[in-house]
C-alpha atoms as a PDB file:
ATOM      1  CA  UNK A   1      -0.477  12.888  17.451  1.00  0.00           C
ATOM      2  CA  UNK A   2      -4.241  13.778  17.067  1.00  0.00           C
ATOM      3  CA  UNK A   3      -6.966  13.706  19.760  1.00  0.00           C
ATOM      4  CA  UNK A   4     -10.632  12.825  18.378  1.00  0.00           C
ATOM      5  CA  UNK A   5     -13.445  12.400  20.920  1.00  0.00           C
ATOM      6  CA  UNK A   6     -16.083   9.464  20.082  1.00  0.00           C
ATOM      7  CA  UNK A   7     -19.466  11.521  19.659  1.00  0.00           C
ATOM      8  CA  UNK A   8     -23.451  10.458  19.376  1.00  0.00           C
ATOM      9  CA  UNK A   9     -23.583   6.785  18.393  1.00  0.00           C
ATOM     10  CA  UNK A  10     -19.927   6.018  18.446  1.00  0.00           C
ATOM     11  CA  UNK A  11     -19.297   7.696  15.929  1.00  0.00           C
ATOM     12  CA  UNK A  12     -15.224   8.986  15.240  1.00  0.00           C
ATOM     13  CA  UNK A  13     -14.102  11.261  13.397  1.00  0.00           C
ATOM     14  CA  UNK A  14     -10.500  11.503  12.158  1.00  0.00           C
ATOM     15  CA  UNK A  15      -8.787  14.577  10.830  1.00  0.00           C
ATOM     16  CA  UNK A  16      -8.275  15.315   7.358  1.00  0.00           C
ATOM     17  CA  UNK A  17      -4.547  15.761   7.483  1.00  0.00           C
ATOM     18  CA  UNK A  18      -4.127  12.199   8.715  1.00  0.00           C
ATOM     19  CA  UNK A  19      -6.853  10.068   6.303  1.00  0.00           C
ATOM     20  CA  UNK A  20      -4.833  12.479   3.908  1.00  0.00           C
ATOM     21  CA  UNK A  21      -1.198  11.247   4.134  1.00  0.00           C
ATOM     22  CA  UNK A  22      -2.908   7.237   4.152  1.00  0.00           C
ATOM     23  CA  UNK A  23      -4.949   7.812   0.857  1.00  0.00           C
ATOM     24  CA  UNK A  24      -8.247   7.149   2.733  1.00  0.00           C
ATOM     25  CA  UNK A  25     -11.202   9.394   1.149  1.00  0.00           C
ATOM     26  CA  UNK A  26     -15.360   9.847   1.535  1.00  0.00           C
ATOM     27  CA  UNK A  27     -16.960   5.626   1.199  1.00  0.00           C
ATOM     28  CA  UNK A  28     -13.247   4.087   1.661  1.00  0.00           C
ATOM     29  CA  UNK A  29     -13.304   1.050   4.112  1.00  0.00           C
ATOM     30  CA  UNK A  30     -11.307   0.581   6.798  1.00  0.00           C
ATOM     31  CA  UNK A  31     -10.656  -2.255   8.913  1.00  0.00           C
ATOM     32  CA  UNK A  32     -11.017  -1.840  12.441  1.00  0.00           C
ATOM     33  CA  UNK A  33      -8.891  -4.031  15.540  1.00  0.00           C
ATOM     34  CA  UNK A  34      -8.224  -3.556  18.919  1.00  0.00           C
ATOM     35  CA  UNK A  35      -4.961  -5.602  20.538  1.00  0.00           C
ATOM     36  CA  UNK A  36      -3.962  -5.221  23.986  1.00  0.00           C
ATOM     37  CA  UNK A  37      -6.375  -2.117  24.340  1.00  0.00           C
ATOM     38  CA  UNK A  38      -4.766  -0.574  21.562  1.00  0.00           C
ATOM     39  CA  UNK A  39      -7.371   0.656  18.437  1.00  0.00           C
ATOM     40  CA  UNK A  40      -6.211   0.168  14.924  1.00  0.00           C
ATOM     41  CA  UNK A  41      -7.684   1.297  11.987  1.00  0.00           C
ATOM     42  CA  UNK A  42      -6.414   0.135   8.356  1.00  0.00           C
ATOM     43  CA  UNK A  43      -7.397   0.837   5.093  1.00  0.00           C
ATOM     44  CA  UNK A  44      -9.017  -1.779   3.085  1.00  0.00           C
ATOM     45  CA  UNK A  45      -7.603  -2.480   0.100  1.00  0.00           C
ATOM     46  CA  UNK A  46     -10.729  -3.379  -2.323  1.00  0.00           C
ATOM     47  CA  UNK A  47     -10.049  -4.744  -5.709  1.00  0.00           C
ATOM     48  CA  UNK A  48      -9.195  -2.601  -8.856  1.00  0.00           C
ATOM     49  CA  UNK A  49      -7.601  -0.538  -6.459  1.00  0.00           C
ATOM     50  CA  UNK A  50      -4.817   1.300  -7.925  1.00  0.00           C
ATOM     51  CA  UNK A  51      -2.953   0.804  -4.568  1.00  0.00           C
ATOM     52  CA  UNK A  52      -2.460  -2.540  -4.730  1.00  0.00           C
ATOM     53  CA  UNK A  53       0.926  -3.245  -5.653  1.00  0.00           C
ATOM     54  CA  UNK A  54      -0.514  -6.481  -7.974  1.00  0.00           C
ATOM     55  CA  UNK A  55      -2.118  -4.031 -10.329  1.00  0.00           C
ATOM     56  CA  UNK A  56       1.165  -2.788 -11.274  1.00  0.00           C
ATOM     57  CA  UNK A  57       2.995  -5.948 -12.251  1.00  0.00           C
ATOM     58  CA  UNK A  58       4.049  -6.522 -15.466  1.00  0.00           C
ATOM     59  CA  UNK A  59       3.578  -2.890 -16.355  1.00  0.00           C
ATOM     60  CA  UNK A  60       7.215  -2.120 -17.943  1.00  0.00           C
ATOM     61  CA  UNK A  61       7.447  -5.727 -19.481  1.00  0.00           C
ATOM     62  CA  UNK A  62       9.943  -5.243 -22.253  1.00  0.00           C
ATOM     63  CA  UNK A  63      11.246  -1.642 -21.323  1.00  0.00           C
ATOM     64  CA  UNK A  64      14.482  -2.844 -21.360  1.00  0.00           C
ATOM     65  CA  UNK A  65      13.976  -5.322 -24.017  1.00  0.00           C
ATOM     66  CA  UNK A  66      13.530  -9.332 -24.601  1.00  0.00           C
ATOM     67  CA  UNK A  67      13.113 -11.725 -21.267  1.00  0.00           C
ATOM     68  CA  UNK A  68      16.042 -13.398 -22.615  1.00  0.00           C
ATOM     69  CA  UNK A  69      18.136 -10.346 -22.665  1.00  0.00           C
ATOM     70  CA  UNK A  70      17.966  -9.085 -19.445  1.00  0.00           C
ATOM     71  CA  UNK A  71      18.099 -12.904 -17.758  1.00  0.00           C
ATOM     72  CA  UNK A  72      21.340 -12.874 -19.352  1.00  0.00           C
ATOM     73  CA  UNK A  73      22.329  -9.286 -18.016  1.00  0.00           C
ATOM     74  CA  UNK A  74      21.251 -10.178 -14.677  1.00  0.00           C
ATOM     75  CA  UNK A  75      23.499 -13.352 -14.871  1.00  0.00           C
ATOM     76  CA  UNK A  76      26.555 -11.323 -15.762  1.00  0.00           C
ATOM     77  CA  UNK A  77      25.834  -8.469 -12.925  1.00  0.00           C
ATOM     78  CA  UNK A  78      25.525 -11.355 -10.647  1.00  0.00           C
ATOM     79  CA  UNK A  79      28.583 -13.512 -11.730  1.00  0.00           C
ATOM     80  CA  UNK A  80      30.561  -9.651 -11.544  1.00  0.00           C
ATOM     81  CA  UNK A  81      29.440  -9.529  -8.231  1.00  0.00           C
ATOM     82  CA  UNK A  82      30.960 -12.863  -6.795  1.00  0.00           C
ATOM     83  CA  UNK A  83      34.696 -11.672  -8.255  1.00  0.00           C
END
């Protein structure tokens, strides 16, 4: 756990290592709360941002072929599973 001290203006700053591991970088927004006297910060997710797990769907649509296809393989690993 890190200690940061609130400085001139209120102003926090947080160490590298830990904006770091969250993805957080120089103009990122974060979203600030405070519940039962404890301070939250979380990123916030604007859009066309690659971290948002929407921007990914449908990326691999027919890797592994027709929709048809792998309904019915899905139906057979399913029915295998109830034997």
């Amino acid at each position: 756990m890190s200690t940061v001290r609130v400085g001139s203006n209120r102003v926090i700053t947080l160490p590298a290592s830990i904006l770091d591991r969250v993805g957080v970088g120089e103009n990122d927004i974060l979203e600030a709360d405070c519940v039962n006297g404890v301070i939250t910060l979380t990123p916030k997710v604007r859009e066309g941002n690659l971290d948002n797990l929407m921007d990914y769907a449908g990326v691999a649509a027919r890797v592994f072929g027709p929709a048809d296809r792998i309904d019915s393989y899905l139906t057979e690993s399913r029915d295998e599973w109830e034997r």
